[in-house]
Every structure is written in structure tokens, then in C-alpha cells.
N, C-alpha and C. Protein backbone atom coordinates (compact mmCIF):
# COMPACT_ATOMS: atom_id res chain seq x y z
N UNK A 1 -15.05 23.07 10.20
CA UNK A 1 -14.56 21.85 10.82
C UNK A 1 -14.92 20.62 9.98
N UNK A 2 -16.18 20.46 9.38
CA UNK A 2 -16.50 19.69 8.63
C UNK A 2 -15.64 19.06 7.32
N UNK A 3 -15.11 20.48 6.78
CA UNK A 3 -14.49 20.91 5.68
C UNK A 3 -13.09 19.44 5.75
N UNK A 4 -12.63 20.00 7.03
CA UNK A 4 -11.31 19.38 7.48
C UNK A 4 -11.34 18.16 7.50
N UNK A 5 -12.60 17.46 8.26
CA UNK A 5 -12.77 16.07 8.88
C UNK A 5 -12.51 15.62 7.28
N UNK A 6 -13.27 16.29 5.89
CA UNK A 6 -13.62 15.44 4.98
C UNK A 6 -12.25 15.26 4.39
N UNK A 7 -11.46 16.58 4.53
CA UNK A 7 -9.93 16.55 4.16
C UNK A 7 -9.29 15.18 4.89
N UNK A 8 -9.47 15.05 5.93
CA UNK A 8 -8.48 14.04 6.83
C UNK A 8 -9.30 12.75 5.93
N UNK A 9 -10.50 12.52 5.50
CA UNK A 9 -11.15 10.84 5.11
C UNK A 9 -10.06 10.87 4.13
N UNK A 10 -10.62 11.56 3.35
CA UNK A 10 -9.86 11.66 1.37
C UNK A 10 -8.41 11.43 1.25
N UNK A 11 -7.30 12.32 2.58
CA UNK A 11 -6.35 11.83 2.88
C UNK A 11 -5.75 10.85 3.08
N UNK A 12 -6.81 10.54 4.08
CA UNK A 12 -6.38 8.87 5.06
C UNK A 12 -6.54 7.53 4.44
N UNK A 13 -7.37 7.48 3.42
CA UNK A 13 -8.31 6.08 2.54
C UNK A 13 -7.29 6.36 0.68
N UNK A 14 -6.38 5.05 1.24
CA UNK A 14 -5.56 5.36 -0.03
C UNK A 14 -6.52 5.42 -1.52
N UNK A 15 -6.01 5.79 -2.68
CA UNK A 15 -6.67 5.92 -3.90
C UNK A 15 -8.20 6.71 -3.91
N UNK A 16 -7.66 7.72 -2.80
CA UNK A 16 -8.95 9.04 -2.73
C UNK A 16 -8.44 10.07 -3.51
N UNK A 17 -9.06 10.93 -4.08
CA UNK A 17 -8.58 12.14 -4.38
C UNK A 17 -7.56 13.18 -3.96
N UNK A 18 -7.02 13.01 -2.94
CA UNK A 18 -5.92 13.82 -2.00
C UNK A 18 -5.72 15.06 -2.25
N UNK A 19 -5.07 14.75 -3.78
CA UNK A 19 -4.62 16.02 -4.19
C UNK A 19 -5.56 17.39 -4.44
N UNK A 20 -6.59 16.48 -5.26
CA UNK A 20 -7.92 17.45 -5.85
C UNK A 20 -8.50 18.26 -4.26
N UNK A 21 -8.75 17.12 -3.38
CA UNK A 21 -9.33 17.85 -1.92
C UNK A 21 -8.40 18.82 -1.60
N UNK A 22 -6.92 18.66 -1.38
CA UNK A 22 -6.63 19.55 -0.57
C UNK A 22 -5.87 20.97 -1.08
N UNK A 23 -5.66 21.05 -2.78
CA UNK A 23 -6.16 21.81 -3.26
C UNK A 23 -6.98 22.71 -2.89
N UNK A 24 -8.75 22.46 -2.98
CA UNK A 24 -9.84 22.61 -2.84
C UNK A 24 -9.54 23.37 -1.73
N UNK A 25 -9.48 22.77 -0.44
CA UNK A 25 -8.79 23.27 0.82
C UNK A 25 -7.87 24.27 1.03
N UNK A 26 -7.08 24.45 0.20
CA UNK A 26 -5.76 25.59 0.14
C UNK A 26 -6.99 26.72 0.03
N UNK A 27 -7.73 26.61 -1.78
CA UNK A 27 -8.45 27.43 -1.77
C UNK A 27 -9.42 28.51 -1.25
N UNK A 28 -10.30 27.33 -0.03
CA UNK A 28 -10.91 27.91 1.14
C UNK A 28 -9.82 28.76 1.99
N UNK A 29 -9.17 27.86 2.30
CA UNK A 29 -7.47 28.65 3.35
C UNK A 29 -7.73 30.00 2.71
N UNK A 30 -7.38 30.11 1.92
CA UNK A 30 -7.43 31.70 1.36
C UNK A 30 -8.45 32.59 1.27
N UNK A 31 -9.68 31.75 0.93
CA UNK A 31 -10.96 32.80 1.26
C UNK A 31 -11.09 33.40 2.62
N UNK A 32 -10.41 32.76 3.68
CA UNK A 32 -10.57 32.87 5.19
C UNK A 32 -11.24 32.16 5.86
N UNK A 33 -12.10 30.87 5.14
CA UNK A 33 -12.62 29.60 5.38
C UNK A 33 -12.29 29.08 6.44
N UNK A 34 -10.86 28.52 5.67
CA UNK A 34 -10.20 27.43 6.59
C UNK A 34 -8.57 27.88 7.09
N UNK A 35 -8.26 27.59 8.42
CA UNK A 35 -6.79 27.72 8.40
C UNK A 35 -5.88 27.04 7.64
N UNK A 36 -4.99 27.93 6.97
CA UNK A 36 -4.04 26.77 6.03
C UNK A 36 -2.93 25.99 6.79
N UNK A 37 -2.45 26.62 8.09
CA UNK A 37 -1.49 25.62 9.05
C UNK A 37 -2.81 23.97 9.14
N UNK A 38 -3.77 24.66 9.40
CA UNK A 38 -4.41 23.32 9.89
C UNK A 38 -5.29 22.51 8.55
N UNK A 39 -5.13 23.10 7.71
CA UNK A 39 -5.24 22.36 6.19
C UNK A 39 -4.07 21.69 5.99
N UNK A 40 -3.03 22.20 6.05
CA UNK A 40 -1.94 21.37 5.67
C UNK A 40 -1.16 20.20 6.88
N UNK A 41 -1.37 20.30 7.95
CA UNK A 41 -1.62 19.11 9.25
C UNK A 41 -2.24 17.99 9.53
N UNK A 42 -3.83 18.74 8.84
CA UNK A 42 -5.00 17.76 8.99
C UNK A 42 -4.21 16.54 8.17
N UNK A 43 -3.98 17.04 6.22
CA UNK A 43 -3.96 16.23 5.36
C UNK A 43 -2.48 15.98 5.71
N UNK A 44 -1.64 16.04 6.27
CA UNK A 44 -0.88 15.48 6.10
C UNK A 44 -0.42 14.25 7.01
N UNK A 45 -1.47 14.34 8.21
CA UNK A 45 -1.27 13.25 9.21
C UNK A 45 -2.15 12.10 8.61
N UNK A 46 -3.32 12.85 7.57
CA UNK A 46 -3.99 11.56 6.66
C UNK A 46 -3.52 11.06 5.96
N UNK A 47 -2.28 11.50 5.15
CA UNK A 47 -1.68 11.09 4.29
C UNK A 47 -0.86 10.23 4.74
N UNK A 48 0.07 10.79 6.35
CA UNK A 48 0.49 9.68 6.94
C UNK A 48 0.09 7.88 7.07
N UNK A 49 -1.41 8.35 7.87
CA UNK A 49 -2.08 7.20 7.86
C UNK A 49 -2.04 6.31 6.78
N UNK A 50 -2.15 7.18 5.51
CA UNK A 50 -2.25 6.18 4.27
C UNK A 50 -1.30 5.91 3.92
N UNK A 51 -0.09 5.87 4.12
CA UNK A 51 0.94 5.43 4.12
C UNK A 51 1.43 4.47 4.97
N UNK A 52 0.83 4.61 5.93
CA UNK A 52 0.89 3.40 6.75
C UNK A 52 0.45 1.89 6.50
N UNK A 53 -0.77 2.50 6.03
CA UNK A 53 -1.53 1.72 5.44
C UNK A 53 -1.09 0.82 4.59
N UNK A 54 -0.64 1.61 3.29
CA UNK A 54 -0.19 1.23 2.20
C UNK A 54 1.11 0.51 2.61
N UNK A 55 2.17 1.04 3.33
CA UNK A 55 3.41 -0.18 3.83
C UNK A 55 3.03 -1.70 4.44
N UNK A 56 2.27 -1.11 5.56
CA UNK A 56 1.53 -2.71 5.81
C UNK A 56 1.04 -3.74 5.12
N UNK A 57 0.18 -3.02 3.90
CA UNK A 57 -0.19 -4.19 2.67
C UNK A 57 1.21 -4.62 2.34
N UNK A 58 1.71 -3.76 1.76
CA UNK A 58 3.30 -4.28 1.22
C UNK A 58 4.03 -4.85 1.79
N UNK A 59 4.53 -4.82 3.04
CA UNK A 59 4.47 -5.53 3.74
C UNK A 59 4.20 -7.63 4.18
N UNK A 60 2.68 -7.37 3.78
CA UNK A 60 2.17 -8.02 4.06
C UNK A 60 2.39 -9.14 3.38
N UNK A 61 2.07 -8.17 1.95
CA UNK A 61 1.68 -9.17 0.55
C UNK A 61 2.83 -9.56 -0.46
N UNK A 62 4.28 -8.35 -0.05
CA UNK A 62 5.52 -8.38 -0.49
C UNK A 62 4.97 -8.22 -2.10
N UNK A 63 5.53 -8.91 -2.93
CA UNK A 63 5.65 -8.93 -4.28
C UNK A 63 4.49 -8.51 -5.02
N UNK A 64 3.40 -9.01 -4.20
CA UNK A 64 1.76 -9.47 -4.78
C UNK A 64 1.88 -8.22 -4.71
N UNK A 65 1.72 -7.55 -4.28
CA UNK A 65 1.25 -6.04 -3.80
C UNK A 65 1.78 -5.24 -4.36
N UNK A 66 3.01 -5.25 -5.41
CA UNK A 66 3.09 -4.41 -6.62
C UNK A 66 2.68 -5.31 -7.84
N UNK A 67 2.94 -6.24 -7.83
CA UNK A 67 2.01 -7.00 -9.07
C UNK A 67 1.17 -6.81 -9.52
N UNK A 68 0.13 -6.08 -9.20
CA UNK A 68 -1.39 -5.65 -9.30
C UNK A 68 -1.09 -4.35 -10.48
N UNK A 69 0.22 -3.65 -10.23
CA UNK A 69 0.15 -2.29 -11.16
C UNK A 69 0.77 -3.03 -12.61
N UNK A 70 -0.50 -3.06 -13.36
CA UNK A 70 -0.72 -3.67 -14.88
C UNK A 70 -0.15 -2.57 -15.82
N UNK A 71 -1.06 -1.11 -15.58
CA UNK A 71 -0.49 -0.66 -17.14
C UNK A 71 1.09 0.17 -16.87
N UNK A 72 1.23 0.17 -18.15
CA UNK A 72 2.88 0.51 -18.31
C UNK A 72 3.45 1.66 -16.92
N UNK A 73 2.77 3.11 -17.46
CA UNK A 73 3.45 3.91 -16.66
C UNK A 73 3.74 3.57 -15.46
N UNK A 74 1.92 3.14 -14.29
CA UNK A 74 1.93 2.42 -13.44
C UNK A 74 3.42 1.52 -12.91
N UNK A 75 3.30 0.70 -13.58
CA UNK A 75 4.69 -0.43 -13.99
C UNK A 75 6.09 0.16 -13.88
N UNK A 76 6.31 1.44 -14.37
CA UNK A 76 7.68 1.98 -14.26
C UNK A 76 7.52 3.00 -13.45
N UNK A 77 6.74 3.36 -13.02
CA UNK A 77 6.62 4.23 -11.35
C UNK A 77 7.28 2.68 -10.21
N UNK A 78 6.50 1.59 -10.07
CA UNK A 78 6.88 0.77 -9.47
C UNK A 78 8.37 0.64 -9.68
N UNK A 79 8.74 -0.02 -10.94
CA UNK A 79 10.08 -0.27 -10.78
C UNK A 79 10.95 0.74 -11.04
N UNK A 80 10.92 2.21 -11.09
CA UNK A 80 11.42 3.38 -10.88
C UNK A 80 12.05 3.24 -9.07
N UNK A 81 10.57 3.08 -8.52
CA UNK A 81 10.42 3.46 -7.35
C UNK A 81 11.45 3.04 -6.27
N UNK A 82 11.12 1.32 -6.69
CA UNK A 82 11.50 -0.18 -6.40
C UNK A 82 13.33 0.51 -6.32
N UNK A 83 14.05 0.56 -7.91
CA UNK A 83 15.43 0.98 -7.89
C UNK A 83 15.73 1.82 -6.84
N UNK A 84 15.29 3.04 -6.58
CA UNK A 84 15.67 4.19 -6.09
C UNK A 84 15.56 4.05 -4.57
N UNK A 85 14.78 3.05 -4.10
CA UNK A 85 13.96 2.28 -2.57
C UNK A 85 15.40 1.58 -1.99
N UNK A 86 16.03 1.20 -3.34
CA UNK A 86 17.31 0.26 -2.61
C UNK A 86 18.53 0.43 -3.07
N UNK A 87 18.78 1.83 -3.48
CA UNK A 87 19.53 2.45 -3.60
C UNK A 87 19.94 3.92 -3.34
N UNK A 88 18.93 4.84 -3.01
CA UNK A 88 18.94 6.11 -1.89
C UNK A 88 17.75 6.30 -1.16
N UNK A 89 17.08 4.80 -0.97
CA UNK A 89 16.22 5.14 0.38
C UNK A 89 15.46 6.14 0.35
N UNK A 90 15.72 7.07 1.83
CA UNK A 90 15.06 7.96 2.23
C UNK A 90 15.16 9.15 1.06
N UNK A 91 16.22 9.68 0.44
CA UNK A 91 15.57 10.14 -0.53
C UNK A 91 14.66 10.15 -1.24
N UNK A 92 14.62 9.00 -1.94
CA UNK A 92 13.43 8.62 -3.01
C UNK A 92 12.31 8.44 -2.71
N UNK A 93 12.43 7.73 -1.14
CA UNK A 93 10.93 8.16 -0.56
C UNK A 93 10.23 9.31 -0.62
N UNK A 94 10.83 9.99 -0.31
CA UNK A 94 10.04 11.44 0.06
C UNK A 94 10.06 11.88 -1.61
N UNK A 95 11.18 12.15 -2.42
CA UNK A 95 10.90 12.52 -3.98
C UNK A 95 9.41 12.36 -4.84
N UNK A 96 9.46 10.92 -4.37
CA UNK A 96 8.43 9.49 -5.04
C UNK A 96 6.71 10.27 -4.75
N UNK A 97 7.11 10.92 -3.86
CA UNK A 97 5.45 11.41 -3.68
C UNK A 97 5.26 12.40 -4.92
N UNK A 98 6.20 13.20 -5.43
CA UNK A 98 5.98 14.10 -6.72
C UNK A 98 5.29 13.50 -8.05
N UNK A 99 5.36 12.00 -8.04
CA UNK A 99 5.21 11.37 -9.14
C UNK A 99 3.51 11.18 -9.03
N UNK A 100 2.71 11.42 -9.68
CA UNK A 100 1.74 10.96 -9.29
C UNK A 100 1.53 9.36 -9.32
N UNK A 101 0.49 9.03 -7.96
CA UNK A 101 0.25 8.08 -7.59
C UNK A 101 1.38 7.57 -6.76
N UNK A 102 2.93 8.43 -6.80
CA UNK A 102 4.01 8.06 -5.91
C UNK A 102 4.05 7.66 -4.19
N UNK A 103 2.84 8.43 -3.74
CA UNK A 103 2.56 8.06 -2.93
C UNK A 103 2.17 6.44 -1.96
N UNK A 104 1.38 6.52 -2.71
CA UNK A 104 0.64 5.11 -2.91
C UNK A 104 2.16 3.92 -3.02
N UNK A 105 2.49 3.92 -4.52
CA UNK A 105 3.04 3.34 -4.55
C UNK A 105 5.01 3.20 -3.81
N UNK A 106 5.35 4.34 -3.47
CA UNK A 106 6.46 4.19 -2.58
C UNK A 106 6.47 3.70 -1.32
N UNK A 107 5.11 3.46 -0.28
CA UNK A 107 4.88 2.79 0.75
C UNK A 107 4.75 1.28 0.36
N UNK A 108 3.89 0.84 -0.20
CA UNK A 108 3.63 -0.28 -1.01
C UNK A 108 5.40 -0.55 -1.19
N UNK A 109 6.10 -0.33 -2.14
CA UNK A 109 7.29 -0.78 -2.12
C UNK A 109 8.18 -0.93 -1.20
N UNK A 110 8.13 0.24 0.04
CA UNK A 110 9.47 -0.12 1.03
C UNK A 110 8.75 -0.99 1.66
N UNK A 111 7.17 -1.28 1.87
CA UNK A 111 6.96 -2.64 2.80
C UNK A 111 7.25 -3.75 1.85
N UNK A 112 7.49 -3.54 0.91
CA UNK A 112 7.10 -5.20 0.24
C UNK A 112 8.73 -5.83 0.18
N UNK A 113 9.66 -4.56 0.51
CA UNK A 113 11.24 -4.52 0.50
C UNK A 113 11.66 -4.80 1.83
N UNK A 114 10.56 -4.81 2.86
CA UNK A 114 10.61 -5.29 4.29
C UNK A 114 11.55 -4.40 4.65
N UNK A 115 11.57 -2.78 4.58
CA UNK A 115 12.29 -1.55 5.31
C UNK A 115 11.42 -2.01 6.94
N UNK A 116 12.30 -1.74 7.92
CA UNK A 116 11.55 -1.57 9.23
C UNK A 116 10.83 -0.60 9.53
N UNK A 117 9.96 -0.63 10.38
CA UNK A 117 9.08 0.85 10.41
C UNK A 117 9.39 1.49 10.88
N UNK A 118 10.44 1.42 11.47
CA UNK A 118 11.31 2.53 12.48
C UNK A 118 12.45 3.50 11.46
N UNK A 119 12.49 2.83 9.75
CA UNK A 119 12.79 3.50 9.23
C UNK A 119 12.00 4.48 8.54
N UNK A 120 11.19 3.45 7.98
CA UNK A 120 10.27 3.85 7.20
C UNK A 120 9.23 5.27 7.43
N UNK A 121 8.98 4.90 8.88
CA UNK A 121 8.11 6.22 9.17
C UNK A 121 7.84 7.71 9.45
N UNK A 122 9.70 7.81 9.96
CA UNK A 122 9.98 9.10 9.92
C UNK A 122 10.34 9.96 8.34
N UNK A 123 10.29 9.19 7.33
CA UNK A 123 10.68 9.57 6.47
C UNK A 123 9.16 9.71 5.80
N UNK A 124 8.13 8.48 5.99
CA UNK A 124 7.02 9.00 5.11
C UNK A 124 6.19 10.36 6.21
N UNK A 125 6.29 10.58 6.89
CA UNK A 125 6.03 11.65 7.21
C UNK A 125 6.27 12.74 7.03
N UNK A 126 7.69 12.79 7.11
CA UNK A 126 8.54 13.89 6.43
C UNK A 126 8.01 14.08 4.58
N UNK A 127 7.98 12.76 4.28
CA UNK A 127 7.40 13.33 3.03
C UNK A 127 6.10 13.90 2.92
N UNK A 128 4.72 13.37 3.78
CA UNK A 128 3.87 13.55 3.62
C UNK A 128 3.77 14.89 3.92
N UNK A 129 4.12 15.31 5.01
CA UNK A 129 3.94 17.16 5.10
C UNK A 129 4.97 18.35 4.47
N UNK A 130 5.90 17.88 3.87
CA UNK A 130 6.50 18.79 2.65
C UNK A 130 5.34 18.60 1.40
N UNK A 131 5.03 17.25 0.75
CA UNK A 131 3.68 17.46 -0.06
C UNK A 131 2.41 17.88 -0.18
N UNK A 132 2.12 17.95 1.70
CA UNK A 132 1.08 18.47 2.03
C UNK A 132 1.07 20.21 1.70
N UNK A 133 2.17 20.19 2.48
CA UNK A 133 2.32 21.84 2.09
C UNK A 133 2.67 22.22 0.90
N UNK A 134 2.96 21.65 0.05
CA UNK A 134 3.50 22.07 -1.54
C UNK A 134 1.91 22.49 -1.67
N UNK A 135 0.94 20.84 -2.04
CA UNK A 135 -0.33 21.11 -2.21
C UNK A 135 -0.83 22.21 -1.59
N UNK A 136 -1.26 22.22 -0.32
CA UNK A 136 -2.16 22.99 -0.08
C UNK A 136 -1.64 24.30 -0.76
N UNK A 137 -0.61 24.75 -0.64
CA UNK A 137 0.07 26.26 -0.94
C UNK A 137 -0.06 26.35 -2.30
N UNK A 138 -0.18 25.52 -3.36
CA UNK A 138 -1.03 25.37 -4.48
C UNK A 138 -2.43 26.12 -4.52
N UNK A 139 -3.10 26.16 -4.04
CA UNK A 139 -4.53 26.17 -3.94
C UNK A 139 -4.27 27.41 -2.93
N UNK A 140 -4.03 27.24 -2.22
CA UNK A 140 -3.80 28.90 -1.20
C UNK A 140 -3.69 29.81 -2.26
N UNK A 141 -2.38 29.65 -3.37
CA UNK A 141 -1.58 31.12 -3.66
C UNK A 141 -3.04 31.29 -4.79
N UNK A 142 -3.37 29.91 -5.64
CA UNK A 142 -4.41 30.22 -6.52
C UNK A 142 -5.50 30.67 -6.01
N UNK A 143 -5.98 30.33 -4.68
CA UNK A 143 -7.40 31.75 -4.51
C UNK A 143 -6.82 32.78 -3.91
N UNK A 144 -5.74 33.23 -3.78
CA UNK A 144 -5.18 34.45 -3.53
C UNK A 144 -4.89 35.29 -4.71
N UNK A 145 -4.66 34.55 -5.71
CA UNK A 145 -4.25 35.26 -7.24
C UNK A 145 -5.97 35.69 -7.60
N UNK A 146 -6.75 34.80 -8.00
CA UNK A 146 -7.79 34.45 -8.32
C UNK A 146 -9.09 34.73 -7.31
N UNK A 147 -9.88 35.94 -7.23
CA UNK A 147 -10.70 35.37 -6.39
C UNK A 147 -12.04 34.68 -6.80
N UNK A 148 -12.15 34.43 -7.91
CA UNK A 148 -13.83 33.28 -8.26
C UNK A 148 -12.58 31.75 -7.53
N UNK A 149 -13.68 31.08 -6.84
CA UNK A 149 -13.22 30.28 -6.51
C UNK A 149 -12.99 29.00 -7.37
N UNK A 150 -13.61 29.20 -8.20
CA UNK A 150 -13.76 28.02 -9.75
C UNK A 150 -12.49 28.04 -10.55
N UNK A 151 -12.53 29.00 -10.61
CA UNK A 151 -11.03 29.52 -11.61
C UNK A 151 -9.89 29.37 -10.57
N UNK A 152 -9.64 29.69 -9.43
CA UNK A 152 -8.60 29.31 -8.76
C UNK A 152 -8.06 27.83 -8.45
N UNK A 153 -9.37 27.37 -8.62
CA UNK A 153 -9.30 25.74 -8.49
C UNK A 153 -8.73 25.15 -9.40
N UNK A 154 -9.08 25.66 -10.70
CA UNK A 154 -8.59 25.40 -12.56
C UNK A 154 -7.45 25.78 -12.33
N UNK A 155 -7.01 26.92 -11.82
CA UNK A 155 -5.18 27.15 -11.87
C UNK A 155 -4.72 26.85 -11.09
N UNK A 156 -4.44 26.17 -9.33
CA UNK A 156 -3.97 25.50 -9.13
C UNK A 156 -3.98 24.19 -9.92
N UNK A 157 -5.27 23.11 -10.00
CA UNK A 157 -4.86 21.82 -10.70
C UNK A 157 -3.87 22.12 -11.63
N UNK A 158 -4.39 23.10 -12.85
CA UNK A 158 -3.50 23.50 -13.92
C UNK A 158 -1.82 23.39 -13.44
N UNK A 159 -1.70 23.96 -12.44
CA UNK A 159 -0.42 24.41 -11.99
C UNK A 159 0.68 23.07 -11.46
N UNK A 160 -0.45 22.28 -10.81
CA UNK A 160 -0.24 21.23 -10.38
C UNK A 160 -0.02 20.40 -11.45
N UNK A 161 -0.87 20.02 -12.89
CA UNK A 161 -0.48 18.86 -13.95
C UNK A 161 0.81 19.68 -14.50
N UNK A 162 0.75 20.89 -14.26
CA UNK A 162 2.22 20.93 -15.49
C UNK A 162 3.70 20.35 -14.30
N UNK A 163 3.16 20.90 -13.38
CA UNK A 163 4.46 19.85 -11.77
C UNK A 163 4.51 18.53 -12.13
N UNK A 164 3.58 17.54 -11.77
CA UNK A 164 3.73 16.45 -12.07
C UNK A 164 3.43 15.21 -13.35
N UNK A 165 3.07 16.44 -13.94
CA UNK A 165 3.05 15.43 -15.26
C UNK A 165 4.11 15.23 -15.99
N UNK A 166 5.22 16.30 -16.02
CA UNK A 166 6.42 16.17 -16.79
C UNK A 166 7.45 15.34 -15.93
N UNK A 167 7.27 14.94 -14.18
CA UNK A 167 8.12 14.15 -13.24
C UNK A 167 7.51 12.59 -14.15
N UNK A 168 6.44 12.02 -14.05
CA UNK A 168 5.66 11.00 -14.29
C UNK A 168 6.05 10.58 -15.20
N UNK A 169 6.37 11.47 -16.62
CA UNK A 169 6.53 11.46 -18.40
C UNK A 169 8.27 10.98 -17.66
N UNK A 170 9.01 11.51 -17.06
CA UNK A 170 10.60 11.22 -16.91
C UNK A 170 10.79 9.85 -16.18
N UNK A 171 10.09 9.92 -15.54
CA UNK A 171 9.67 8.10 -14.63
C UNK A 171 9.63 7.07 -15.25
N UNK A 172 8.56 7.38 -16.64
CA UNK A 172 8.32 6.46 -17.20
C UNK A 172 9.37 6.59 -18.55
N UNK A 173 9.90 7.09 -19.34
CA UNK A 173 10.97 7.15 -20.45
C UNK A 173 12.30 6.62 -19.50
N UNK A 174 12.43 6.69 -17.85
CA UNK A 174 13.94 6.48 -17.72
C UNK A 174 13.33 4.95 -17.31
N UNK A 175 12.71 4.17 -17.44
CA UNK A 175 12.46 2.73 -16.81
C UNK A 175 11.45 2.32 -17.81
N UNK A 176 12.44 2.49 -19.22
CA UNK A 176 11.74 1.41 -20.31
C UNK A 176 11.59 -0.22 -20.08
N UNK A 177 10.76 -0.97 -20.33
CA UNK A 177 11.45 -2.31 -20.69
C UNK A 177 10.54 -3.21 -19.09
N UNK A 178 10.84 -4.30 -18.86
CA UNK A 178 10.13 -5.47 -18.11
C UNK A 178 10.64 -4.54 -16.65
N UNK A 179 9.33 -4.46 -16.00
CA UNK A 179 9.41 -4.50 -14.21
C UNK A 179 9.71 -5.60 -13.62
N UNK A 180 10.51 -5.75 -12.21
CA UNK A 180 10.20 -6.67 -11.66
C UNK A 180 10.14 -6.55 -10.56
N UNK A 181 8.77 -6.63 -9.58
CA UNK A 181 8.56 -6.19 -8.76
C UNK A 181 9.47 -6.33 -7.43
N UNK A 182 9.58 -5.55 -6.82
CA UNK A 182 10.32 -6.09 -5.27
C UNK A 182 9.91 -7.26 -4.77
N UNK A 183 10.74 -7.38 -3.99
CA UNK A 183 10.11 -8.81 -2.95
C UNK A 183 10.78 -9.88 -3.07
């Protein structure tokens, strides 16, 4: 139970580890630790939260609130994000979580784009528990392949940078050139 609560903090408190925890979590899931329905629930109603979170700043702060993302890639995740936010919406919402840090930053953008929350929320949810479950099932199938739990951990992440590092590398080559933030 402990395990979980720490899953739901790391989830819920944007720019936590998410991914690395619930990973970690899949992993247990598979030793017989933890349930993986309720590994992938816990973090994904945290992830909710942080998404909530994260719209409200945006929201709040509109423009300011992607302004802050300085270095490049950062920068063309935003205005990747930003395009795709006001031009297929709910798609790109939910996509946007593949990118790393997409998370974060696709809430941040539909608030700062002043989406209503009555749009906004059924969709970051929807995203958050298709990612939840991608993740955790990451880390499940790897301590199921794997049983040292160290090495299963190494091949999910593993499994996981070759997923989103080549989305991130395409993010940033298709949105060369000056951002400009929403708002």
C-alpha cells in the first residue's frame, strides 16, 4: 500500500519522476507485489491531478507559462504542441503525452489557449490512463521477461528511451526555427 501511495505523490506533483516510478511499479506488479489494475489507476488518477494542475497554471499565467521552456527541444515540444492544440485538439492531447515531458507541457498549453475544462478534462484523462497503462505494462512485461528485478528495470527504461526518444528527436526536427508561445 505504501508502494502505491508513493506512486500516486510522484504522479500527482508535476516534474516528478512518473515514468521511472511507475515503471518500477509495473515491475513489482509482476513479482506479485503489487496489483497492476491498481498500479495503473493509482498513477493514472495522479497523473490526472497533474494535469490539472498543470492547465490551471496555464491557464492562469497564459503565455508566461510556456515562456519559461528556454532550451531548444523544450521550445519545439511547446510549439509542436501549441500547433497541434489548435488544430486537432483532442488528438494531440492525448498523442503529446508520448513526447517526453509532453505531459507537462500539453496541459500547460491547452490552459494557456484557454480550452474550457469541460473540454479539456475528459481528454487528459483519457490520455493519462492509456499512458498509464502503456507504462506500467512496460515494467510488468519486463519483470515478467526478466526475473532479477534490476535488469528488468534496465529493460523496461531501455524499452521505454528507444519509444520516446525517437517521438521527441521528430518533435523537435519537424518545428525548426523561433517558438511562439500560445496565449
Amino acid at each position: 500500500m505504501t508502494a502505491l501511495l508513493v506512486l500516486f505523490v510522484v504522479a500527482a506533483v508535476p516534474l516528478l519522476p512518473t515514468e521511472a516510478a511507475l515503471i518500477g511499479s509495473g515491475v513489482l506488479a509482476a513479482s506479485g507485489e503489487l496489483p497492476l489494475p491498481a498500479v495503473i489507476a493509482v498513477a493514472a488518477v495522479g497523473c490526472f491531478v497533474a494535469d490539472l494542475v498543470n492547465y490551471s497554471v496555464g491557464r492562469f499565467a497564459g503565455a508566461r507559462a510556456v515562456r519559461r521552456f528556454r532550451r531548444p527541444g523544450a521550445r519545439a515540444v511547446v510549439g509542436w504542441t501549441a500547433d497541434r492544440l489548435a488544430a486537432r485538439g483532442e488528438v494531440a492531447l492525448v498523442a503529446v503525452r508520448w513526447v517526453p515531458g509532453g505531459g507537462v507541457v500539453g496541459a500547460l498549453v491547452a490552459g494557456s489557449l484557454r480550452w474550457p475544462v469541460r473540454r479539456f478534462a475528459p481528454v487528459a484523462f483519457v490520455g493519462s490512463v492509456l499512458w498509464c497503462a502503456y507504462t506500467g505494462l512496460l515494467g510488468y512485461v519486463g519483470g515478467r521477461v526478466v526475473e532479477e528485478p534490476l535488469v528488468a528495470l534496465a529493460l523496461s527504461w531501455g524499452v521505454a528511451l528507444l519509444a520516446g526518444v525517437p517521438v521527441g528527436v521528430a518533435v523537435r526536427a519537424a518545428r525548426r526555427g523561433p517558438v511562439t508561445p500560445a496565449g
